[in-house]
C-alpha atoms as a PDB file:
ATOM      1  CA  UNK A   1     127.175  28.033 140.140  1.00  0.00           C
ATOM      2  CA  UNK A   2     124.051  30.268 138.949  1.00  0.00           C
ATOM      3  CA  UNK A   3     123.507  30.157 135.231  1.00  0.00           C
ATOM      4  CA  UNK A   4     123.241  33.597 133.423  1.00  0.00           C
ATOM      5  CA  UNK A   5     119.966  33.778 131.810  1.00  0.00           C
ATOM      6  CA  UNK A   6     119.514  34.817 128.220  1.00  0.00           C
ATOM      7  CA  UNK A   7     118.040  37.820 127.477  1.00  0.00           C
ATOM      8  CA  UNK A   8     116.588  38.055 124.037  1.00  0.00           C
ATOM      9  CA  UNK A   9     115.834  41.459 121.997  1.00  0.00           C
ATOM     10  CA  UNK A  10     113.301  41.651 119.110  1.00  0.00           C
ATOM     11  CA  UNK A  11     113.697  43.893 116.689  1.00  0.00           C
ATOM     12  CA  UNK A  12     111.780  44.467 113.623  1.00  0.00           C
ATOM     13  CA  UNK A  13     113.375  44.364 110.194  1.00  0.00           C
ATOM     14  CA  UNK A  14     110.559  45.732 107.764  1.00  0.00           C
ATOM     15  CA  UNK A  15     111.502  47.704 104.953  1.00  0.00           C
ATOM     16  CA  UNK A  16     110.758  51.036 105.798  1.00  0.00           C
ATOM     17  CA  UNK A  17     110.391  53.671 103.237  1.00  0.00           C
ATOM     18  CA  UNK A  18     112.860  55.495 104.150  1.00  0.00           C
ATOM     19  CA  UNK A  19     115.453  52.330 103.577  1.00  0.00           C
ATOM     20  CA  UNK A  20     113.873  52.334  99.633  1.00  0.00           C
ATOM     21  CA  UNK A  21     114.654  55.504  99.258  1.00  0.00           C
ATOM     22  CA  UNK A  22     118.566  54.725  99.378  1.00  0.00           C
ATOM     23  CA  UNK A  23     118.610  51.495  97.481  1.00  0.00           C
ATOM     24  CA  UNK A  24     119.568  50.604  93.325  1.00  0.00           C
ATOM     25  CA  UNK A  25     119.901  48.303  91.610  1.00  0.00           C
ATOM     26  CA  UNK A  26     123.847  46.804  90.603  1.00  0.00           C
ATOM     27  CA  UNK A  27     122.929  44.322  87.571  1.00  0.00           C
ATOM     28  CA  UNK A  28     125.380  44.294  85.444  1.00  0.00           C
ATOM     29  CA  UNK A  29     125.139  46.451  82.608  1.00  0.00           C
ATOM     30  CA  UNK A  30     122.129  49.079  84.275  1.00  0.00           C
ATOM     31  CA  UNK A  31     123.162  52.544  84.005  1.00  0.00           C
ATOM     32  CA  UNK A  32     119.490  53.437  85.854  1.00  0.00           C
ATOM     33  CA  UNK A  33     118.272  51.416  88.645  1.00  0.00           C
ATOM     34  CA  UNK A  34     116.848  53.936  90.798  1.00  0.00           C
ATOM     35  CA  UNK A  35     114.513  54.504  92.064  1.00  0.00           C
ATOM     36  CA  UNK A  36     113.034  50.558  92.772  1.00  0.00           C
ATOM     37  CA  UNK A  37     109.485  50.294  92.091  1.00  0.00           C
ATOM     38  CA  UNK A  38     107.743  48.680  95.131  1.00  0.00           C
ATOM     39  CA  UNK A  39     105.598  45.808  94.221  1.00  0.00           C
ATOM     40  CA  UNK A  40     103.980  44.994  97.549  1.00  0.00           C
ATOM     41  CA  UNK A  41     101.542  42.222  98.408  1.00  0.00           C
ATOM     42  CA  UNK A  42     101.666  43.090 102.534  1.00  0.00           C
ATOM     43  CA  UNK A  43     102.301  46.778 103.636  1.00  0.00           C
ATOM     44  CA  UNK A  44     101.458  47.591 107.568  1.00  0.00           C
ATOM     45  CA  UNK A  45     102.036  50.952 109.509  1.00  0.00           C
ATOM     46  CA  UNK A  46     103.750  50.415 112.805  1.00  0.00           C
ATOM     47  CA  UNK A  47     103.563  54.041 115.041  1.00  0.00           C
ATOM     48  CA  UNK A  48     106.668  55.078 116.070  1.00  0.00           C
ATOM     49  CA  UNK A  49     107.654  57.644 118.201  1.00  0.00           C
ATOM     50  CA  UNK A  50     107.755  61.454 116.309  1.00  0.00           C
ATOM     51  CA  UNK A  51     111.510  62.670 116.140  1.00  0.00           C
ATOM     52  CA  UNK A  52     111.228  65.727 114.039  1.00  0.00           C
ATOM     53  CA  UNK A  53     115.042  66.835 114.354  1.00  0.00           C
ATOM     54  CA  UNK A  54     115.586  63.448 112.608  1.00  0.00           C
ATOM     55  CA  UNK A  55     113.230  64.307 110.111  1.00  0.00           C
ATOM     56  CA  UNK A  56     114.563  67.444 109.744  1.00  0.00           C
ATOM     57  CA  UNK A  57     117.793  65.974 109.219  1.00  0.00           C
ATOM     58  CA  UNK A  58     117.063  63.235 106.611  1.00  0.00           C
ATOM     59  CA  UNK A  59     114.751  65.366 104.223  1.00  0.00           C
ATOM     60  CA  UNK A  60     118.052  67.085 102.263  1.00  0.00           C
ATOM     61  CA  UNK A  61     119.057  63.165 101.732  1.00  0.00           C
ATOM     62  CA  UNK A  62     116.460  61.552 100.209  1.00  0.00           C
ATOM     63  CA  UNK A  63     115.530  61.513  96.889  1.00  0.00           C
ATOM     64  CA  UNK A  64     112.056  63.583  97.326  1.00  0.00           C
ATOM     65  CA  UNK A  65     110.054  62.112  94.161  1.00  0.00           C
ATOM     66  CA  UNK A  66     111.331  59.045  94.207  1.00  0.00           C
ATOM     67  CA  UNK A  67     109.730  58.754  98.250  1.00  0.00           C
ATOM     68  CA  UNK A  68     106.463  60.500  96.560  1.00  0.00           C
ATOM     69  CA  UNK A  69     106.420  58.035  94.135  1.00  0.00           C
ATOM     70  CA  UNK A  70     106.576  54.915  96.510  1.00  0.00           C
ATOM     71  CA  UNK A  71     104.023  56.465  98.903  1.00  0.00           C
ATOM     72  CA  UNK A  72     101.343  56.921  96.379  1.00  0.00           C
ATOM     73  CA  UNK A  73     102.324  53.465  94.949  1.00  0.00           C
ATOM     74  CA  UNK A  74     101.799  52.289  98.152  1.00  0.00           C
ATOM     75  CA  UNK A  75      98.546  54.130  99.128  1.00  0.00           C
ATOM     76  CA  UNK A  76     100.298  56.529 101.740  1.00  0.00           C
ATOM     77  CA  UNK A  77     100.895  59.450 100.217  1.00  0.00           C
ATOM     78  CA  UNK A  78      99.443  61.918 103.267  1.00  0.00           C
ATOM     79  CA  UNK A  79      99.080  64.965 101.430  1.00  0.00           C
ATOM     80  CA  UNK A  80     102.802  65.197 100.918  1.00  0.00           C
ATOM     81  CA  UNK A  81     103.176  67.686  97.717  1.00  0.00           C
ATOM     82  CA  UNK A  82     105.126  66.507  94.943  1.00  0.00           C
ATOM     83  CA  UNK A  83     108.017  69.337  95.909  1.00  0.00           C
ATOM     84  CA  UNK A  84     109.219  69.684  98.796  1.00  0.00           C
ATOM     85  CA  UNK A  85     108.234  72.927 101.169  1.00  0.00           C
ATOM     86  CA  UNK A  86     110.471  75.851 102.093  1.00  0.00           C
ATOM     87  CA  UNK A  87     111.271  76.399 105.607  1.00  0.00           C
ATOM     88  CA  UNK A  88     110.018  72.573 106.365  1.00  0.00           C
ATOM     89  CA  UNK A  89     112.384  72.501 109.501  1.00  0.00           C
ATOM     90  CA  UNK A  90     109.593  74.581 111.245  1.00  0.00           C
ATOM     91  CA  UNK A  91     106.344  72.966 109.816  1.00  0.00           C
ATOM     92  CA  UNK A  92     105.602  70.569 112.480  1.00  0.00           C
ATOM     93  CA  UNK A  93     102.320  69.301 110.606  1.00  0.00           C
ATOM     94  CA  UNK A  94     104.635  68.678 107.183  1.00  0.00           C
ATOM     95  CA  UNK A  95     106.849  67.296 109.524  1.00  0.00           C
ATOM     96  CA  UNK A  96     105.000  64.550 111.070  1.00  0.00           C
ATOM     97  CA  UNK A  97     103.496  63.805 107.428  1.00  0.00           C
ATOM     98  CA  UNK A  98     107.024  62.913 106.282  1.00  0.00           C
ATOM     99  CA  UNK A  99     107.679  60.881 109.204  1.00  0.00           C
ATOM    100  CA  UNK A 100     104.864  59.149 108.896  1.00  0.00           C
ATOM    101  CA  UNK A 101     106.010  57.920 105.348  1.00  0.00           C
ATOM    102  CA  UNK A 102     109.495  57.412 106.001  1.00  0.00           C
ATOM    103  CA  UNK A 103     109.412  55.878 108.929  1.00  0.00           C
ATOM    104  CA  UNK A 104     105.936  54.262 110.117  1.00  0.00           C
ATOM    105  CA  UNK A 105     104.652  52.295 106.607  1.00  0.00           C
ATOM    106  CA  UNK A 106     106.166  49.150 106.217  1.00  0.00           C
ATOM    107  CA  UNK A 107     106.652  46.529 102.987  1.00  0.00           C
ATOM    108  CA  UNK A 108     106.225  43.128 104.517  1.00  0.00           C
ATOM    109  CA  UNK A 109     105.965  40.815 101.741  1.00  0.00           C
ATOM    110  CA  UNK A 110     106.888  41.573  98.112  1.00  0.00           C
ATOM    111  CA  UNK A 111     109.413  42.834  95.790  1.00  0.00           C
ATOM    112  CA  UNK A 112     111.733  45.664  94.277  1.00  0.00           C
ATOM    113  CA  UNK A 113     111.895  46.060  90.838  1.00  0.00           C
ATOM    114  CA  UNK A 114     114.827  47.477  88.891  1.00  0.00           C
ATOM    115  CA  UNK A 115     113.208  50.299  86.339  1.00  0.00           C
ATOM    116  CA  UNK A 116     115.953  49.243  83.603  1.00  0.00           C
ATOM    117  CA  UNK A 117     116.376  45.392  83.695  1.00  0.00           C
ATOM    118  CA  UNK A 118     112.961  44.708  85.186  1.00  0.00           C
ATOM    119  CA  UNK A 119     114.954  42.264  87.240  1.00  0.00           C
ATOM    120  CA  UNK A 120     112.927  41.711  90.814  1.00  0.00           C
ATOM    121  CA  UNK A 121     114.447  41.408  93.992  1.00  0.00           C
ATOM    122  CA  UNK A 122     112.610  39.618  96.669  1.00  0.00           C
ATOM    123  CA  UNK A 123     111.037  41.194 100.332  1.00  0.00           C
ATOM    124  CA  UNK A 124     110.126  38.473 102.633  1.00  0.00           C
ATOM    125  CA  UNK A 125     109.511  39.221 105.874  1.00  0.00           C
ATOM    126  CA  UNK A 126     110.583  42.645 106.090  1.00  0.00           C
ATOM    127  CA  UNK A 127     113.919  42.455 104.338  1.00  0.00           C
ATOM    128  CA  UNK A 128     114.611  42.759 100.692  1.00  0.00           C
ATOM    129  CA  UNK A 129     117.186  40.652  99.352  1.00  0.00           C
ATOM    130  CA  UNK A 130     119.635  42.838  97.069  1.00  0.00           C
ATOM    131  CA  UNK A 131     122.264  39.959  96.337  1.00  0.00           C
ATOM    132  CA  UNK A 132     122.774  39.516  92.464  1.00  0.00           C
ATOM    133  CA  UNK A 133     123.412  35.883  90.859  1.00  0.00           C
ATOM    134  CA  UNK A 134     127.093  35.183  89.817  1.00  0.00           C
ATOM    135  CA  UNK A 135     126.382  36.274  85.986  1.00  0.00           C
ATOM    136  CA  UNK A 136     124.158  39.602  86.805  1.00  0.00           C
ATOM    137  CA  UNK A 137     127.523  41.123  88.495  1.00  0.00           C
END
């Protein structure tokens, strides 16, 4: 009898901007815990492969000044303007800028930081920990 082999995947977990850009913080009591401020001791930028319909697609979702906001706090602003462009479906140059940001820097190692509470929730290794202590829910 042949043994199957194991094939193992790797995928990578970092927290991508674009991720930030959806989460908030649920402590108890917080009426305004968005947007997270990034507080990043290890950032990297990983190229990934240019998809600009899903670009296109994500732009009317995000929360544009909160992703300027990060970028610049994180030293990767790439000319994005602080409102977004008209007609950006057909601006391939805007388009690749915003992919860039969303989708190619990465917070390793650091935290997210609620803009009400202050309370900090941890990133290690790519993954921020959003899970709240029994008496902060």
């Amino acid at each position: 009898m042949q043994k199957k082999k194991k094939h193992t995947v790797s995928a990578t977990t970092e927290m991508k901007l674009l991720t930030h850009n959806m989460l908030t913080s649920h402590v108890k009591g917080v009426t305004k815990g968005y947007p997270l401020l990034i507080k990043a001791t290890e950032v990297k930028v990983n190229e990934v492969e240019f998809n600009p319909q899903f670009v296109s697609r994500m732009i009317p979702k995000l929360e544009w000044s909160a992703l300027i906001q990060a970028a610049d706090g994180l030293g990767h602003l790439q000319d994005l303007p602080s409102t977004l462009v008209s007609n950006y479906e057909n601006d391939e140059d805007f388009l690749r800028k915003v992919h860039r940001v969303l989708l190619e820097v990465e917070v390793i190692e650091g935290s997210l930081q609620c803009p009400e509470s202050g309370r900090e929730f941890p990133i290690s290794k790519g993954v921020p920990n959003m899970l709240l202590n029994e008496d902060e829910s």
